[in-house]
PDB file of N, CA and C in Angstrom:
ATOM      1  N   UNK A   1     103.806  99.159 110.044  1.00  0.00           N
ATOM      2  CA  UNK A   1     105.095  98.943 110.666  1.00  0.00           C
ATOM      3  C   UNK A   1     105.859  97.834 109.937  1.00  0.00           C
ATOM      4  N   UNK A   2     105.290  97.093 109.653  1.00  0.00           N
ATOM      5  CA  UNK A   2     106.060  95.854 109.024  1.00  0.00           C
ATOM      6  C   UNK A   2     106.686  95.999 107.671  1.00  0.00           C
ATOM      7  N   UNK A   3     105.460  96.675 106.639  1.00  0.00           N
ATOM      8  CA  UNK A   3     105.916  97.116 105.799  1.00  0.00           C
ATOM      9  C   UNK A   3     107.078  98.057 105.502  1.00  0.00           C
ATOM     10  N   UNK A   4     106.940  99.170 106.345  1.00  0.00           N
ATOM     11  CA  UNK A   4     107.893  99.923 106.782  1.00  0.00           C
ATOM     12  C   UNK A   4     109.161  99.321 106.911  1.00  0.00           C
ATOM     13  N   UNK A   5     109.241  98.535 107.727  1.00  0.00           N
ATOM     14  CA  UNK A   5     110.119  97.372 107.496  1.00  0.00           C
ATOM     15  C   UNK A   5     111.013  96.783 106.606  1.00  0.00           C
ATOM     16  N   UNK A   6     110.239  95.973 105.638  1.00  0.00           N
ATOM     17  CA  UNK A   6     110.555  95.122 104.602  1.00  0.00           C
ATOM     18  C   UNK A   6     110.657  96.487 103.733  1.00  0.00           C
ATOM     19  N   UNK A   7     110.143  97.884 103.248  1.00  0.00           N
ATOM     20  CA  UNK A   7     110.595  98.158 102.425  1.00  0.00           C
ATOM     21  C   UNK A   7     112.576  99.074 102.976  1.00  0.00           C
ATOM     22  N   UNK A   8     112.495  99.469 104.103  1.00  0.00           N
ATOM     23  CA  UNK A   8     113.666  99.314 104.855  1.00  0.00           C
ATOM     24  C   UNK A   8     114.335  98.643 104.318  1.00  0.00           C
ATOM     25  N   UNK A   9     114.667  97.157 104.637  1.00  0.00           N
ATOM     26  CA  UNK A   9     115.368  96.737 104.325  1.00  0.00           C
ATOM     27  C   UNK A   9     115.507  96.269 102.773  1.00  0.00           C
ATOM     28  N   UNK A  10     114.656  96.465 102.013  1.00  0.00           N
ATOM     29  CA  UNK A  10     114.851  96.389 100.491  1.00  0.00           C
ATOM     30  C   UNK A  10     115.860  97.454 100.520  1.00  0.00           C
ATOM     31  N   UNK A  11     115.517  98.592 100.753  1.00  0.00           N
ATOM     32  CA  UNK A  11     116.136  99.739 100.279  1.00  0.00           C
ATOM     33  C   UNK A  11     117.675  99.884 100.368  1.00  0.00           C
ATOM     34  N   UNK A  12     117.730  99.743 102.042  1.00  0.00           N
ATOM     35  CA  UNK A  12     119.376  99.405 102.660  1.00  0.00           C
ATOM     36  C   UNK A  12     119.885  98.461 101.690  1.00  0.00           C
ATOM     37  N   UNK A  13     119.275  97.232 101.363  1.00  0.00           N
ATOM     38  CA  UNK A  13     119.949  96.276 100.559  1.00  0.00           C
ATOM     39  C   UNK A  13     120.007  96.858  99.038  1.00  0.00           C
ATOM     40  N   UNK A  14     119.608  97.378  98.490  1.00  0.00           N
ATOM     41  CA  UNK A  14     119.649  97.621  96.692  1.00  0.00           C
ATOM     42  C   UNK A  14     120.571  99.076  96.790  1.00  0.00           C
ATOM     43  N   UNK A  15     120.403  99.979  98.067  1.00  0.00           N
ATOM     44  CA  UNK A  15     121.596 101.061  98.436  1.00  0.00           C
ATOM     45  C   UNK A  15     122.936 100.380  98.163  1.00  0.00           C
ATOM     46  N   UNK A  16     123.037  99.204  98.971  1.00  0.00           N
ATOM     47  CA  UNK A  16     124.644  98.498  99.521  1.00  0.00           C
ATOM     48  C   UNK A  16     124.575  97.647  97.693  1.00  0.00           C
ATOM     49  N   UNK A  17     124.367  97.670  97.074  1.00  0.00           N
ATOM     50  CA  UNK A  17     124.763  97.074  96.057  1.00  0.00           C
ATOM     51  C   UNK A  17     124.776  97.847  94.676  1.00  0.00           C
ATOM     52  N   UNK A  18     124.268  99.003  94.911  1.00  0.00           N
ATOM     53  CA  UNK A  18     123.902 100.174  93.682  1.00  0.00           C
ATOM     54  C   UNK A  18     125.229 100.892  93.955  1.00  0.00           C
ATOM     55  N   UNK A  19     126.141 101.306  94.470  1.00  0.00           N
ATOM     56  CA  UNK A  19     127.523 102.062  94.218  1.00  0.00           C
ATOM     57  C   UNK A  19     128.470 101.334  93.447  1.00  0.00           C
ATOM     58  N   UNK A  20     129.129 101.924  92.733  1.00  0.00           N
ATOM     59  CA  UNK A  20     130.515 101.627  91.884  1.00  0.00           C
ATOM     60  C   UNK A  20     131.909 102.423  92.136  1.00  0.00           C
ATOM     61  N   UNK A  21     132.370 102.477  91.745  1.00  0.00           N
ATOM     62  CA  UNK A  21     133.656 102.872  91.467  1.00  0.00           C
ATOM     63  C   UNK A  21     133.323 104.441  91.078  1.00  0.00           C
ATOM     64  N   UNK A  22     133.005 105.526  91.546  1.00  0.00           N
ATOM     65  CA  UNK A  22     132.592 106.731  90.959  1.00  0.00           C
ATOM     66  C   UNK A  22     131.004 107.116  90.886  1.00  0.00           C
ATOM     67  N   UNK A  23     130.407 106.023  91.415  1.00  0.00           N
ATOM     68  CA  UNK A  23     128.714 106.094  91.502  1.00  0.00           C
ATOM     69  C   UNK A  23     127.824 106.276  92.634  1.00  0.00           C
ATOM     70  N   UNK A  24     127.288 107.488  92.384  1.00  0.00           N
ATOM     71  CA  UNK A  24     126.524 107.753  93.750  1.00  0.00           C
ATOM     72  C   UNK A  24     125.522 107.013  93.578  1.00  0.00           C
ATOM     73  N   UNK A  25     125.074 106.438  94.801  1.00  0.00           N
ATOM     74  CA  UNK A  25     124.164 105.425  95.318  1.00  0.00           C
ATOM     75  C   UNK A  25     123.083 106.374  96.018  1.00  0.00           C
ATOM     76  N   UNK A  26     123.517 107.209  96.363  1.00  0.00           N
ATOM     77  CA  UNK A  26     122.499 108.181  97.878  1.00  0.00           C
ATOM     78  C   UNK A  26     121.619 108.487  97.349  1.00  0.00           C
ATOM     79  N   UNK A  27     120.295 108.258  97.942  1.00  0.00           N
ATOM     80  CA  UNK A  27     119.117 108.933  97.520  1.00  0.00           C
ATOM     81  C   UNK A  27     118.339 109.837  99.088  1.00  0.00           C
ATOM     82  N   UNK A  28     119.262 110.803  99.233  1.00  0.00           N
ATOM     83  CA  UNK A  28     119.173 111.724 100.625  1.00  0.00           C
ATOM     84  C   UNK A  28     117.482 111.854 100.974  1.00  0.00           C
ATOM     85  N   UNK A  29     116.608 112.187  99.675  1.00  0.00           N
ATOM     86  CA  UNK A  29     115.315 112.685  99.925  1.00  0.00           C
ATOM     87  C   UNK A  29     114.234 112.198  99.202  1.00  0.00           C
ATOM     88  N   UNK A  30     112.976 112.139  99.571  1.00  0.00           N
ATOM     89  CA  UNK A  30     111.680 111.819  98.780  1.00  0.00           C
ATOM     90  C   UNK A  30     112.145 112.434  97.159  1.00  0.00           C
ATOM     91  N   UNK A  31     112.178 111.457  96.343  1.00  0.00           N
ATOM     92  CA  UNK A  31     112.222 112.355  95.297  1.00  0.00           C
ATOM     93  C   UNK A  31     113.947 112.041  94.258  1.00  0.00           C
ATOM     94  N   UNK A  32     114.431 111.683  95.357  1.00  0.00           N
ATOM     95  CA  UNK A  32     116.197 111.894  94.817  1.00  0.00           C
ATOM     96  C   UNK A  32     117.116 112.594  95.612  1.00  0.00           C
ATOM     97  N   UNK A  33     115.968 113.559  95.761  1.00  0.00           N
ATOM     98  CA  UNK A  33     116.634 115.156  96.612  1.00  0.00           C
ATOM     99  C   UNK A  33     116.225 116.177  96.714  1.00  0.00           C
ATOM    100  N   UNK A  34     116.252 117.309  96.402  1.00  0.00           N
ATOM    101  CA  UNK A  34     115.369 118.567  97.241  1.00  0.00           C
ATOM    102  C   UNK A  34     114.971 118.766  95.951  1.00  0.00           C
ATOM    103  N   UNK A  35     115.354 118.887  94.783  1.00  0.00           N
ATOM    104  CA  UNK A  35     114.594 118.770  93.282  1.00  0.00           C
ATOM    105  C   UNK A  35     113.223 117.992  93.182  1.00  0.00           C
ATOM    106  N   UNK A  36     113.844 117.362  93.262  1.00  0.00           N
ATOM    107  CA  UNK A  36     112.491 115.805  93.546  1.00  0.00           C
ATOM    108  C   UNK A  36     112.528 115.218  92.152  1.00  0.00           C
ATOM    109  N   UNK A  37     113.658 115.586  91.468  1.00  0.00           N
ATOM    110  CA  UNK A  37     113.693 115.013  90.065  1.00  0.00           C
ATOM    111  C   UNK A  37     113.606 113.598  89.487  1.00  0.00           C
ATOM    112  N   UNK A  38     113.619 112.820  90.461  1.00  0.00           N
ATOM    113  CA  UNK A  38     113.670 111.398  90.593  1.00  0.00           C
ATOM    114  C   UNK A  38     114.266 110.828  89.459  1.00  0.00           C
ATOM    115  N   UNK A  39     115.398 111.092  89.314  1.00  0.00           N
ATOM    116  CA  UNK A  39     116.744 110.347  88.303  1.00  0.00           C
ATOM    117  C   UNK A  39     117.455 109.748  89.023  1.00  0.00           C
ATOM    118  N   UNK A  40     117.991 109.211  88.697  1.00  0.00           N
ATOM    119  CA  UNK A  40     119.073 108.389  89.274  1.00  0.00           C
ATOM    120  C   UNK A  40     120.623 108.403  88.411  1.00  0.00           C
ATOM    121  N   UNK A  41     121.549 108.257  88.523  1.00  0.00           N
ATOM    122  CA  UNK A  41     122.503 108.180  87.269  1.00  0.00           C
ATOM    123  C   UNK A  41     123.059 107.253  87.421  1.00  0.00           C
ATOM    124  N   UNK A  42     122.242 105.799  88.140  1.00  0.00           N
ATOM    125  CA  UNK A  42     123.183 104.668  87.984  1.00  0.00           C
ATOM    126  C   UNK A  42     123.450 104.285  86.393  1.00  0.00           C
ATOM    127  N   UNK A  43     123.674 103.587  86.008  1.00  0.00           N
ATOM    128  CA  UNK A  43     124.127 102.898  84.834  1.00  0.00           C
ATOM    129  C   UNK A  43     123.649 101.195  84.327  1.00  0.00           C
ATOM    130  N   UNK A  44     123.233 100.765  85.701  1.00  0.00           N
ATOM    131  CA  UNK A  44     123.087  98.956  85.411  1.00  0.00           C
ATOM    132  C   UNK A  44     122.142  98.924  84.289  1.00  0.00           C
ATOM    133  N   UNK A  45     121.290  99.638  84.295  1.00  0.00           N
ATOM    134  CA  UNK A  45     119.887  99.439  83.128  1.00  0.00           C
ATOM    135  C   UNK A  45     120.330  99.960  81.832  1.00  0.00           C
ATOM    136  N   UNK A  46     120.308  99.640  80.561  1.00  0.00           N
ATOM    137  CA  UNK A  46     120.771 100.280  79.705  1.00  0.00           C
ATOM    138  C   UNK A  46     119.758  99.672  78.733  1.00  0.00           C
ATOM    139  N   UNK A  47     120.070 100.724  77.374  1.00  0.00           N
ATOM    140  CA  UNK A  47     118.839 100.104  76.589  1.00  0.00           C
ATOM    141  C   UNK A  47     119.473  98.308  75.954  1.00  0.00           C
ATOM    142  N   UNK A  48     120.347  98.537  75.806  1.00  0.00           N
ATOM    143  CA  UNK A  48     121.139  97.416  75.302  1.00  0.00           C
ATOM    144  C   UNK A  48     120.843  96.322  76.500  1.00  0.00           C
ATOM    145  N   UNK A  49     120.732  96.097  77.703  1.00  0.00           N
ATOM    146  CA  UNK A  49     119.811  94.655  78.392  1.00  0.00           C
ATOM    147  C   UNK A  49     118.751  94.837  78.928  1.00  0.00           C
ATOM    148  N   UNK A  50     117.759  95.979  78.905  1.00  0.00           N
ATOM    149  CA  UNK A  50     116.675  96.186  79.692  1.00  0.00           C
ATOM    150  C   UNK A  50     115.434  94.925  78.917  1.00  0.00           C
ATOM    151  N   UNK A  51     115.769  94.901  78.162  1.00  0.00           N
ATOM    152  CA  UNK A  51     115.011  93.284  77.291  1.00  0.00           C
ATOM    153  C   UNK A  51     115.114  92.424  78.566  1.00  0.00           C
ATOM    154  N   UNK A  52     116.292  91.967  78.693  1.00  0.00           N
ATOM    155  CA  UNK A  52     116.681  91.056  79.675  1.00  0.00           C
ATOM    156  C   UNK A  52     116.816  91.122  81.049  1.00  0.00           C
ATOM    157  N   UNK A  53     115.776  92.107  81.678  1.00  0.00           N
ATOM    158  CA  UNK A  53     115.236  91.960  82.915  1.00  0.00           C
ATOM    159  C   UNK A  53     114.525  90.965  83.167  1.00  0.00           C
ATOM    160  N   UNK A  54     114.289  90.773  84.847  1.00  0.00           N
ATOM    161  CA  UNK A  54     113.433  89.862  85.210  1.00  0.00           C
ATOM    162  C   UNK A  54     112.779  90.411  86.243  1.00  0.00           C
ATOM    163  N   UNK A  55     111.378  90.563  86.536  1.00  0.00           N
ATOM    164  CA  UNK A  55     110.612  90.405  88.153  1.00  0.00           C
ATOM    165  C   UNK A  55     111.784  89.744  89.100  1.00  0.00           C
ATOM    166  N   UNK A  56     112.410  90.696  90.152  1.00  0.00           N
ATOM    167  CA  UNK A  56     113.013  90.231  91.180  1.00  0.00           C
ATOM    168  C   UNK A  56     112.356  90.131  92.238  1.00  0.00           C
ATOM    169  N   UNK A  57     111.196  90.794  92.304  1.00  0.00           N
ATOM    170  CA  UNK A  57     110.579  90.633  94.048  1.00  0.00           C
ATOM    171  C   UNK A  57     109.161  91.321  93.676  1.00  0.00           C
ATOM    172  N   UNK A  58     107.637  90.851  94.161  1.00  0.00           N
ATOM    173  CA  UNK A  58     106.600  91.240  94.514  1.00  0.00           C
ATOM    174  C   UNK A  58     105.858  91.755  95.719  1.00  0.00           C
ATOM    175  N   UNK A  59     105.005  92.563  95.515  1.00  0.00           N
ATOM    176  CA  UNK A  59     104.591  92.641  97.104  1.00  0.00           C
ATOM    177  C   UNK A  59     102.706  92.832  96.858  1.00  0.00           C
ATOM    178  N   UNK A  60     101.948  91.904  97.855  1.00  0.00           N
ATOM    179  CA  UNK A  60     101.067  92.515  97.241  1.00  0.00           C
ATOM    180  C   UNK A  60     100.271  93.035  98.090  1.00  0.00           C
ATOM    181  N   UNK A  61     100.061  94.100  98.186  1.00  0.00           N
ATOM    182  CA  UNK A  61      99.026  94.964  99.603  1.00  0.00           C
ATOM    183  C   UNK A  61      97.926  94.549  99.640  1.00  0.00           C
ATOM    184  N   UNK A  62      97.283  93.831  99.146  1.00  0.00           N
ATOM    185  CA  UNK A  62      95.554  93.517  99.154  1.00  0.00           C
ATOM    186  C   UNK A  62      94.580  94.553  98.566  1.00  0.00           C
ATOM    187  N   UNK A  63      95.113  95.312  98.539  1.00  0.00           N
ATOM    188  CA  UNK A  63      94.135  96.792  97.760  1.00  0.00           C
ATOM    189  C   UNK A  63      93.783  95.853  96.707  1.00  0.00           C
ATOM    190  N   UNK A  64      92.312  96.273  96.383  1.00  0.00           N
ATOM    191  CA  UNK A  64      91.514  95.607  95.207  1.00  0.00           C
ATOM    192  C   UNK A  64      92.103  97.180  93.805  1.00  0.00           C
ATOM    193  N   UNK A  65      91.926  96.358  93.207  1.00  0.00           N
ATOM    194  CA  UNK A  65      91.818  98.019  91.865  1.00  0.00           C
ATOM    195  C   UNK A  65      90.606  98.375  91.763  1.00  0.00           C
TER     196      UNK A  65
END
C-alpha cells in the first residue's frame, strides 16, 4: 500500500511536468498503451545531454539479489 503510494505520486508528479506545447504526456496503459510498446515520444533526453544526467530519486525494496 505505501508503495503503491509513493510510486502514485512519483508518477502524477513526472505526468504534471512531462507535457509541452504539442507533447503527449499520457501513458493510458501498462506498457504505454494497448501495444505495450513502451516508447514514449517525449523529447527531454537526447543523445546530445543524456551524459549529463543525474540519479534523481532511489528506492530500495530490501530484496537481496
Amino acid at each position: 500500500m505505501r508503495t503503491t503510494l509513493l510510486l502514485s505520486v512519483v508518477l502524477a508528479s513526472a505526468a504534471g511536468q512531462a507535457g509541452g506545447a504539442g507533447q503527449v504526456s499520457d501513458w493510458p496503459h501498462y506498457g504505454g498503451g494497448p501495444e505495450q510498446i513502451r516508447y514514449s515520444p517525449l523529447t527531454q533526453i537526447t543523445p546530445a545531454n543524456v551524459t549529463s544526467l543525474k540519479v534523481a530519486w532511489t528506492y530500495d525494496t530490501g530484496d537481496a539479489f
